[in-house]
Protein backbone atom coordinates (compact mmCIF):
# COMPACT_ATOMS: atom_id res chain seq x y z
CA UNK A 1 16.64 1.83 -0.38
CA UNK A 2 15.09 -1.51 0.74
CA UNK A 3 13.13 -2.88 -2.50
CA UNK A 4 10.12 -5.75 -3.22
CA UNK A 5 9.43 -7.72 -5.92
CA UNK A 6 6.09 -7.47 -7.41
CA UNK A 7 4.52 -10.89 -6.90
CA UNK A 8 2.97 -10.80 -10.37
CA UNK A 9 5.00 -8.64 -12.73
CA UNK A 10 7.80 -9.15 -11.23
CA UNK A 11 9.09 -5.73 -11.10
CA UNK A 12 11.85 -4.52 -8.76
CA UNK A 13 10.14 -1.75 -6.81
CA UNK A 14 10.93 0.66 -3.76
CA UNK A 15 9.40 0.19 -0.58
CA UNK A 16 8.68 3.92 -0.42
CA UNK A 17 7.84 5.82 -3.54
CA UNK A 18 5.77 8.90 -4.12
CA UNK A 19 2.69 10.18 -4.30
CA UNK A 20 1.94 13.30 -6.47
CA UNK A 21 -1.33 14.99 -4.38
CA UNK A 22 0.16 18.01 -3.57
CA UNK A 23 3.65 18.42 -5.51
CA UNK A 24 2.63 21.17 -7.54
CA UNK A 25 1.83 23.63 -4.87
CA UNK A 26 5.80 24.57 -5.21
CA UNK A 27 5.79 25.05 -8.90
CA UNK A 28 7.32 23.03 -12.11
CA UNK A 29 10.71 23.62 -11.16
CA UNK A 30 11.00 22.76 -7.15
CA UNK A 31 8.52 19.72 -8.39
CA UNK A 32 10.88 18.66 -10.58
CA UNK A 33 14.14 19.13 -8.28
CA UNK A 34 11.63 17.09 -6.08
CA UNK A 35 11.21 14.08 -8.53
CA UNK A 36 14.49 14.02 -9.83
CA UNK A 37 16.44 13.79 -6.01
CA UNK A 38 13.94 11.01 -5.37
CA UNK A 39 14.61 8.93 -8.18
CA UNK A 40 19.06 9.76 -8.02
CA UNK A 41 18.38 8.28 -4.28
CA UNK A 42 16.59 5.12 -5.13
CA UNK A 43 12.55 5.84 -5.58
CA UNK A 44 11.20 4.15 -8.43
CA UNK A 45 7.51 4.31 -8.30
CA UNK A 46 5.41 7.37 -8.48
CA UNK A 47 1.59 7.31 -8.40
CA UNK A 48 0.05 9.87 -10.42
CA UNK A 49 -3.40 10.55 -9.20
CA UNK A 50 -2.37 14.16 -9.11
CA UNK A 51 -3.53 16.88 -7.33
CA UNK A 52 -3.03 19.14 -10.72
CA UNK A 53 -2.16 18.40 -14.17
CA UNK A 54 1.44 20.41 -13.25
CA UNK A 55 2.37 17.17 -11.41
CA UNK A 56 2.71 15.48 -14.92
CA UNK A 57 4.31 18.07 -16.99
CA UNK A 58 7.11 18.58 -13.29
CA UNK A 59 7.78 14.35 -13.75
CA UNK A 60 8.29 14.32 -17.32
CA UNK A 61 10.88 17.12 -17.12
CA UNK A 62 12.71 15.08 -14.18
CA UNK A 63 12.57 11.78 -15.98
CA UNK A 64 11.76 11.58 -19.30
CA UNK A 65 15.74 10.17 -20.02
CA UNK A 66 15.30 7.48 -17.33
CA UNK A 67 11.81 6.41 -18.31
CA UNK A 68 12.40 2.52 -18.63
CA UNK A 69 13.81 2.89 -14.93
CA UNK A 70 11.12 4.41 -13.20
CA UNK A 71 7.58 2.90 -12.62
CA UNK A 72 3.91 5.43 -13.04
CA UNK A 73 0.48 4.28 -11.81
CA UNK A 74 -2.19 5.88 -14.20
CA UNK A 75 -5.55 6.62 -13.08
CA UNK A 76 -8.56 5.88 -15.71
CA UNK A 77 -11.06 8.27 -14.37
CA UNK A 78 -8.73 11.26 -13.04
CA UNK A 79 -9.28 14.77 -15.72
CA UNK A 80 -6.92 17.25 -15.75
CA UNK A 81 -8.92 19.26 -18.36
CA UNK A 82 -9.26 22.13 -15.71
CA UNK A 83 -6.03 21.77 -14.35
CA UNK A 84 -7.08 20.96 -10.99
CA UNK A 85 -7.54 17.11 -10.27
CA UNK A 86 -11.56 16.27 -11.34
CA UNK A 87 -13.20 12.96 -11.15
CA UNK A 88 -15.00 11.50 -14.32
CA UNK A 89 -16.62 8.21 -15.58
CA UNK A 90 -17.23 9.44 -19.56
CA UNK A 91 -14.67 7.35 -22.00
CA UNK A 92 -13.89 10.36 -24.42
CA UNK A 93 -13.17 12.74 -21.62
CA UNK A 94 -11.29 9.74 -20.01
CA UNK A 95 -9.72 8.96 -23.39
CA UNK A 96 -8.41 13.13 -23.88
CA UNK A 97 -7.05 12.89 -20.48
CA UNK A 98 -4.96 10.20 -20.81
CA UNK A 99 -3.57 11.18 -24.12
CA UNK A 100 -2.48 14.51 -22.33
CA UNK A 101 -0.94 12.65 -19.07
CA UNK A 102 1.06 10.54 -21.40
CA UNK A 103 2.35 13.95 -23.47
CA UNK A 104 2.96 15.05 -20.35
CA UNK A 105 5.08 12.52 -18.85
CA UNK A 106 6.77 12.42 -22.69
CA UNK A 107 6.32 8.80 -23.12
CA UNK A 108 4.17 6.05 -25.11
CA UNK A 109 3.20 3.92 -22.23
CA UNK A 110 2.03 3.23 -18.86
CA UNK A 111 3.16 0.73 -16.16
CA UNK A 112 0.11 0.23 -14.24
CA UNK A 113 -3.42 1.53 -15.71
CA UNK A 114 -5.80 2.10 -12.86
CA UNK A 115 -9.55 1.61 -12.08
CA UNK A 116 -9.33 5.34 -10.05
CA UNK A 117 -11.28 5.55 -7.17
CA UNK A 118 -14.06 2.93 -6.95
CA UNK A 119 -15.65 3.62 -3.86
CA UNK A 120 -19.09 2.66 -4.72
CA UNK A 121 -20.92 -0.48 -5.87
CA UNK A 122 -22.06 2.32 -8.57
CA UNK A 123 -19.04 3.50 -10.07
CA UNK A 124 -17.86 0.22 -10.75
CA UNK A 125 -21.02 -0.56 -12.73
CA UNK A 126 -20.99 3.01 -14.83
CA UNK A 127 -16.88 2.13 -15.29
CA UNK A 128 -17.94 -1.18 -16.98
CA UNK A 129 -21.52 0.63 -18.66
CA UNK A 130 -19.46 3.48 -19.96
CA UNK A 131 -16.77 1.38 -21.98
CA UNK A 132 -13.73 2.53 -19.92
CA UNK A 133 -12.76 -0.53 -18.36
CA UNK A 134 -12.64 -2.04 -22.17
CA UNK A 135 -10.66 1.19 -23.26
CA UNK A 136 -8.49 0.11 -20.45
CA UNK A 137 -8.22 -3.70 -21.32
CA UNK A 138 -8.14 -2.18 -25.46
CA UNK A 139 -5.04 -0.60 -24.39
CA UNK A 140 -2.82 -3.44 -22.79
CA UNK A 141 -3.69 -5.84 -25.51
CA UNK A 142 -2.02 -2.83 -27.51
CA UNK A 143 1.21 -3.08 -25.02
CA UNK A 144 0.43 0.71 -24.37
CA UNK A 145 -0.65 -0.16 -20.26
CA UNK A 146 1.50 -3.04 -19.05
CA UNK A 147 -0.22 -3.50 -16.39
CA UNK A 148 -4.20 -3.26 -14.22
CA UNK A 149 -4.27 -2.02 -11.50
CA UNK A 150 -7.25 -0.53 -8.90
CA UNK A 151 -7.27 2.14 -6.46
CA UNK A 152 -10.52 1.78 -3.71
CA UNK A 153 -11.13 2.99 -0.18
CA UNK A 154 -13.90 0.25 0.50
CA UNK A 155 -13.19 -3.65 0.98
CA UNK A 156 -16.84 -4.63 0.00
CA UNK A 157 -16.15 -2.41 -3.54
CA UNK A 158 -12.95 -3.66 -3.49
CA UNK A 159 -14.18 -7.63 -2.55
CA UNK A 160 -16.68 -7.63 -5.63
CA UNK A 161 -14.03 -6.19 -8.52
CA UNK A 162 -12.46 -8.90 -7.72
CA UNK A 163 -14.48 -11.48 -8.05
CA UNK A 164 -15.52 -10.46 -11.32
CA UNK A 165 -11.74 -9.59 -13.01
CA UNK A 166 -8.31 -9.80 -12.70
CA UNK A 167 -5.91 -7.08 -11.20
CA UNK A 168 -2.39 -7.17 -10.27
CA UNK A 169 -2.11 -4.09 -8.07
CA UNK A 170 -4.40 -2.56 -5.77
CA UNK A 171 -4.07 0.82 -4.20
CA UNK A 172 -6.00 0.94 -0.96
CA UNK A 173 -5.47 3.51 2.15
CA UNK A 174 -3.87 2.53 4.80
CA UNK A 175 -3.00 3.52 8.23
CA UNK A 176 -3.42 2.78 11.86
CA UNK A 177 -6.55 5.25 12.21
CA UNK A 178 -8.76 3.59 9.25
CA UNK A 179 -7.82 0.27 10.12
CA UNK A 180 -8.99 1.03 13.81
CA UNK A 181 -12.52 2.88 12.20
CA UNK A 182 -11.57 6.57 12.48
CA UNK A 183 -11.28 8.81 9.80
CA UNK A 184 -12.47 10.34 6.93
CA UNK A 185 -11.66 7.17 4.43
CA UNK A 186 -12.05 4.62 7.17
CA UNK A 187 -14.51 2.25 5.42
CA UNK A 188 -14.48 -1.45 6.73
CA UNK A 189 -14.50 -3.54 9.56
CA UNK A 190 -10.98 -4.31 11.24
CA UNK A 191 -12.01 -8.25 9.90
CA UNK A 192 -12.79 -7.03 6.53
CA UNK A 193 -10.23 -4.87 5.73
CA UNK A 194 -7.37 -7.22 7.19
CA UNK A 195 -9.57 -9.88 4.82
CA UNK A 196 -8.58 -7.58 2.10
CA UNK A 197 -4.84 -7.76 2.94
CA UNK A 198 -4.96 -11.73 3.30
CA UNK A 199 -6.42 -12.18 -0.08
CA UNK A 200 -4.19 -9.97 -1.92
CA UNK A 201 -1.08 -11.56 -0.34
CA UNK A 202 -2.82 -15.53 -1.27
CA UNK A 203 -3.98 -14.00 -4.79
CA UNK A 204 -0.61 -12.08 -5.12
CA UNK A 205 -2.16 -8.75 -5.93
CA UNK A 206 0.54 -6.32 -4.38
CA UNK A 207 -0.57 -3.37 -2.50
CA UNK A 208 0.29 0.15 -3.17
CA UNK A 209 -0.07 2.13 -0.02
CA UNK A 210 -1.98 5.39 -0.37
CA UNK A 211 -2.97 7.43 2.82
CA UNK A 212 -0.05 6.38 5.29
CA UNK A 213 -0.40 9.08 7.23
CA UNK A 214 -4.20 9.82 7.31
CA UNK A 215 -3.82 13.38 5.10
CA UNK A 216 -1.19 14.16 7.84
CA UNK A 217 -3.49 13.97 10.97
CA UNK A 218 -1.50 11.10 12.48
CA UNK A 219 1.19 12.78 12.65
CA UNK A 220 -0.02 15.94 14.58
CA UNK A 221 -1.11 15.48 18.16
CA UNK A 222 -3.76 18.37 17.15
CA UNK A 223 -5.55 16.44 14.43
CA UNK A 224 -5.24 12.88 15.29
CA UNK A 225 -8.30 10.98 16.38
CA UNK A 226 -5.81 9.04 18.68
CA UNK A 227 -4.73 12.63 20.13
CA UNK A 228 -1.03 11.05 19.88
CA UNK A 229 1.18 11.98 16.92
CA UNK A 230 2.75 8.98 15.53
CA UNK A 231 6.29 10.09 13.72
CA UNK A 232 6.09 9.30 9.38
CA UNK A 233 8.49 6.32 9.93
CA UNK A 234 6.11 4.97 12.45
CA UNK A 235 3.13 5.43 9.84
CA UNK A 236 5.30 4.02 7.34
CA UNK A 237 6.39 0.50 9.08
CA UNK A 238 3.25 -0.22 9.88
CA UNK A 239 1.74 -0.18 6.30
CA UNK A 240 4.97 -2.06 5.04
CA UNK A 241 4.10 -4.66 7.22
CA UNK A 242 0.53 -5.89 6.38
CA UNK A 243 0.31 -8.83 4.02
CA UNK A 244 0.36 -8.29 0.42
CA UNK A 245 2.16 -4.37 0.83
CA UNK A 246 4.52 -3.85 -1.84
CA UNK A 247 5.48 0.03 -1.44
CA UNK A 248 4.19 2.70 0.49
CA UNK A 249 3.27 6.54 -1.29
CA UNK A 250 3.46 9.01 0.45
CA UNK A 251 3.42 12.98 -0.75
CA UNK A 252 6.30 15.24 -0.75
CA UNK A 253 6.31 18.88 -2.29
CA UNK A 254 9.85 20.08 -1.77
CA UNK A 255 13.57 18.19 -1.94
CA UNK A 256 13.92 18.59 1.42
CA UNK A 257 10.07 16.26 1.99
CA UNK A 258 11.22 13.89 0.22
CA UNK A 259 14.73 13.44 2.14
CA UNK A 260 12.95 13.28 5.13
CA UNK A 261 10.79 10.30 3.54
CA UNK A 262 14.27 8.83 2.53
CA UNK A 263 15.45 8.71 6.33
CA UNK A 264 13.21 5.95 6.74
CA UNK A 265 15.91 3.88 5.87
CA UNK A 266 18.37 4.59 8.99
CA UNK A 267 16.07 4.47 11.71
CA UNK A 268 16.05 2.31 14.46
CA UNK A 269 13.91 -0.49 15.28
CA UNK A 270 12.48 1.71 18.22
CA UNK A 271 12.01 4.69 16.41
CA UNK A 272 9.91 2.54 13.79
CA UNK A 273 8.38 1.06 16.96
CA UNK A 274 4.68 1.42 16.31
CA UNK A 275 3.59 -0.58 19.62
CA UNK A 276 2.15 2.50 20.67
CA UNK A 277 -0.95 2.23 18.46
CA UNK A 278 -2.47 -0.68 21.11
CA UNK A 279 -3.49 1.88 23.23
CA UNK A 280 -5.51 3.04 20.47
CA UNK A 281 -6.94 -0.22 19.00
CA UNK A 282 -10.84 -0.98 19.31
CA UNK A 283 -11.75 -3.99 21.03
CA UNK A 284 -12.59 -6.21 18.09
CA UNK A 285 -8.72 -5.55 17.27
CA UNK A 286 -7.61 -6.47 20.74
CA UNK A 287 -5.55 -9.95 21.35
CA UNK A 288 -4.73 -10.29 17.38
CA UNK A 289 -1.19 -10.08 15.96
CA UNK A 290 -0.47 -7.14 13.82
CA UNK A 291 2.79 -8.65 12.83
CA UNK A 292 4.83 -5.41 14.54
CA UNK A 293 7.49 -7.81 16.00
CA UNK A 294 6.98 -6.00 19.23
CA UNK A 295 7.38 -9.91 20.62
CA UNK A 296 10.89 -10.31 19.63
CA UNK A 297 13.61 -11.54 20.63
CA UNK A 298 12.39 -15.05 21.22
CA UNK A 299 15.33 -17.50 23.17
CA UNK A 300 14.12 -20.22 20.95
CA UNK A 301 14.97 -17.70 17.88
CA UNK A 302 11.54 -18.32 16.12
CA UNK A 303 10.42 -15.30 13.94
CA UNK A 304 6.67 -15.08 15.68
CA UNK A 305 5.23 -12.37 13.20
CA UNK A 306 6.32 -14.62 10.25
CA UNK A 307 5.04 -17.34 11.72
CA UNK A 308 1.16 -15.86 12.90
CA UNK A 309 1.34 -14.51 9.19
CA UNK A 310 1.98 -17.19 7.72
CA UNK A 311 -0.72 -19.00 10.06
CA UNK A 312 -3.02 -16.49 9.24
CA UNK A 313 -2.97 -16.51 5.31
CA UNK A 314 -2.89 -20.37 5.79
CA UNK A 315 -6.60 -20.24 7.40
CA UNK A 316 -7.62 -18.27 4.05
CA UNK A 317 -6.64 -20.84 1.90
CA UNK A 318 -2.91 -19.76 0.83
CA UNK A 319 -0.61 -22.53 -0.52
CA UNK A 320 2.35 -20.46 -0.53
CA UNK A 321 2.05 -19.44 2.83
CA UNK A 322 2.28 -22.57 3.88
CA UNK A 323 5.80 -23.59 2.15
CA UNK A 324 6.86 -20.15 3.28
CA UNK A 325 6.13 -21.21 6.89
CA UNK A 326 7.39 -25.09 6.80
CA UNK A 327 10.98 -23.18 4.83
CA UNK A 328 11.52 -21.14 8.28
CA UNK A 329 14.58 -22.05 10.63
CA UNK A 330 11.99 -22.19 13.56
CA UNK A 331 8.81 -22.41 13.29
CA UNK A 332 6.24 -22.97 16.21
CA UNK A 333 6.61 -26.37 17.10
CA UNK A 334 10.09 -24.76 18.17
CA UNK A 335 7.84 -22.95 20.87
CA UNK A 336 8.78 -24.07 24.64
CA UNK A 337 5.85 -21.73 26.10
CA UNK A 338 8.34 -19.49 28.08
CA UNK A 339 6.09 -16.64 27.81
CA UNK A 340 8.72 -13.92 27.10
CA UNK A 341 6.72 -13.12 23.86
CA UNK A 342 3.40 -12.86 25.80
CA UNK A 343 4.37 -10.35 28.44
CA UNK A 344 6.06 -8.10 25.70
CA UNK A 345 2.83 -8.06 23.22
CA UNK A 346 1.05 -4.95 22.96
CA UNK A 347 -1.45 -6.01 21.61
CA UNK A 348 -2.59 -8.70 24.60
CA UNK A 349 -2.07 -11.49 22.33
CA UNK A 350 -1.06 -14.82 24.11
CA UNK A 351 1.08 -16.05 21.64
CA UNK A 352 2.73 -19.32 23.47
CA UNK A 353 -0.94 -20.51 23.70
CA UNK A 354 -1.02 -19.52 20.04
CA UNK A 355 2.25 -21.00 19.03
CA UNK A 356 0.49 -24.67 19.94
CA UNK A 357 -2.80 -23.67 17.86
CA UNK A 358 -0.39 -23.07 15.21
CA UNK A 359 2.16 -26.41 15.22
CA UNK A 360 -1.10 -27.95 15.52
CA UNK A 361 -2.60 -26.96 11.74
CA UNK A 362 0.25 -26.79 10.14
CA UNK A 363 0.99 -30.19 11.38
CA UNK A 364 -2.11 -31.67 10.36
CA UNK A 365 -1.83 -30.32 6.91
């Protein structure tokens, strides 16, 4: 299991952890069996906006005796009261609910306590009218959540929280079909949701990756709006890859799911190829680096996703990015304009004439 380091908490967490939507369709025990085989092979973090309250009860029989070695995500605003996952903004019903996810899970405290599901300019207003974003804040200052954390499927929702507080983790749906404007949850220009990733990697909010597979339509020729099934690792690399991703969450229901999330690790670099997606990308996204590394090997050996990353977040004002690019063996000014990188770009971008634009700022810095 590959692992990142959260940029702000510091915590030590899996690239691919789990998501809980649809867990409890097998029952408590196969849940369990499910939770437990994907922490003994190296998953730490589980998000729990749950598809049913059984999704709780199945995790804290799996690992209530290695609690201070896994990681939970929270959600302020998901009720369990009917069993079934419901959606509320009222701070007692809030309050009950979280009280009973935290019996649940048998423990006293939560990692990351999230803002659930702000969508809407609206909900974000009746979060902060209703008291439950200062129930939230009461509760870290008490040590109970560690941790803030929102989950959105908008940028412009998403863009406005954040100018008004402070989060360290945001949860936000990602996959090649929203990012290219088709699907269900695909809200956002391509510019404003890879504005999004940029200012999360410069403000170091990590990402939490809900979504990676578009509620499975990606990966069935049948249902995807490309009408080309990308494979899970595919789905999965390309999320892992956007600035500012920290772990990917995917949903499993059985063992045997979540060993075939865990194979992620020993595929090849052409079966996590995800190239493919140029012959699905809208014209706005045409000629811009996604970072894939589709480009490489260059003779020169210069690592030309770091460095249009690195570029990139450097336009949008991040320091870090910066150091990060001048600390790289090559770097563009390395560039001799070959033009081995632009013939093997999917994604038409002519990245010699880019390497110049690049040595350029960075020079000039």
């Amino acid at each position: 299991m590959q692992y990142r380091i959260h940029p702000k908490t510091k915590d030590k967490i899996s690239v691919i952890g789990l998501g809980s939507a649809y867990i409890y369709e097998n029952g408590i025990e196969e849940g369990a069996k499910a939770y437990r085989y994907a922490f003994e092979n190296g998953i730490n973090y589980f998000d729990l906006a749950a598809g049913h309250r059984d999704a709780f009860l199945m995790a804290g029989k799996a690992l209530h005796d290695v609690r201070d070695q896994v990681f939970y995500q929270i959600h302020f605003g998901a009720d369990y009261h009917a069993g079934e996952y419901g959606w509320s903004l009222d701070l007692d019903t809030i309050k009950e609910s979280v009280q009973q996810m935290l019996e649940d899970l048998q423990t006293d405290y939560i990692d990351y306590g999230f803002i659930h599901c702000q969508d809407e300019l609206s909900d974000w207003e009746t979060y902060k009218k209703n008291g439950v974003y200062a129930y939230l804040l009461e509760l870290k200052e008490k040590g109970i959540v560690r941790h803030i954390g929102l989950s959105s499927h908008t940028p412009k929702v998403i863009m406005k929280i954040l100018e008004e507080i402070e989060i360290d983790t945001l949860m936000f749906s990602i996959n090649p079909a929203y990012d290219y404007g088709e699907g269900e949850y695909a809200f956002g220009e391509v510019e404003e949701r890879n504005a999004i990733y940029q200012r999360c990697e410069k403000e170091k909010i990590a990402i939490t990756v809900m979504k990676p597979f578009s509620g499975g339509q990606l990966v069935d020729a049948s249902l995807s709006p490309f009408k080309e099934a990308l494979s899970i690792y595919q789905c999965i690399k390309y999320a892992l890859d956007k600035p500012g991703v920290l772990c990917v969450l995917p949903g499993a229901k059985t063992k045997e799911e979540v060993k075939a999330l865990l194979e992620y690790e020993t595929q090849s670099q052409e079966a996590l190829d995800y190239s493919i997606i140029s012959t699905f990308a809208p014209p706005e996204a045409n000629g811009k680096c996604v970072y894939c590394g589709h480009c490489k090997p260059c003779p020169m050996g210069i690592e030309i996703d770091l460095v249009n990353k690195y570029y990139d977040l450097a336009l949008v004002g991040d320091v870090m990015a910066i150091e990060h690019y001048r600390s790289l063996d090559k770097n563009a000014s390395d560039c001799i304009s070959c033009g081995h990188c632009d013939s093997r770009c999917p994604f038409h971008v002519e990245q010699s004439k880019r390497m110049n634009e690049i040595k350029d700022y960075m020079e000039n810095l």
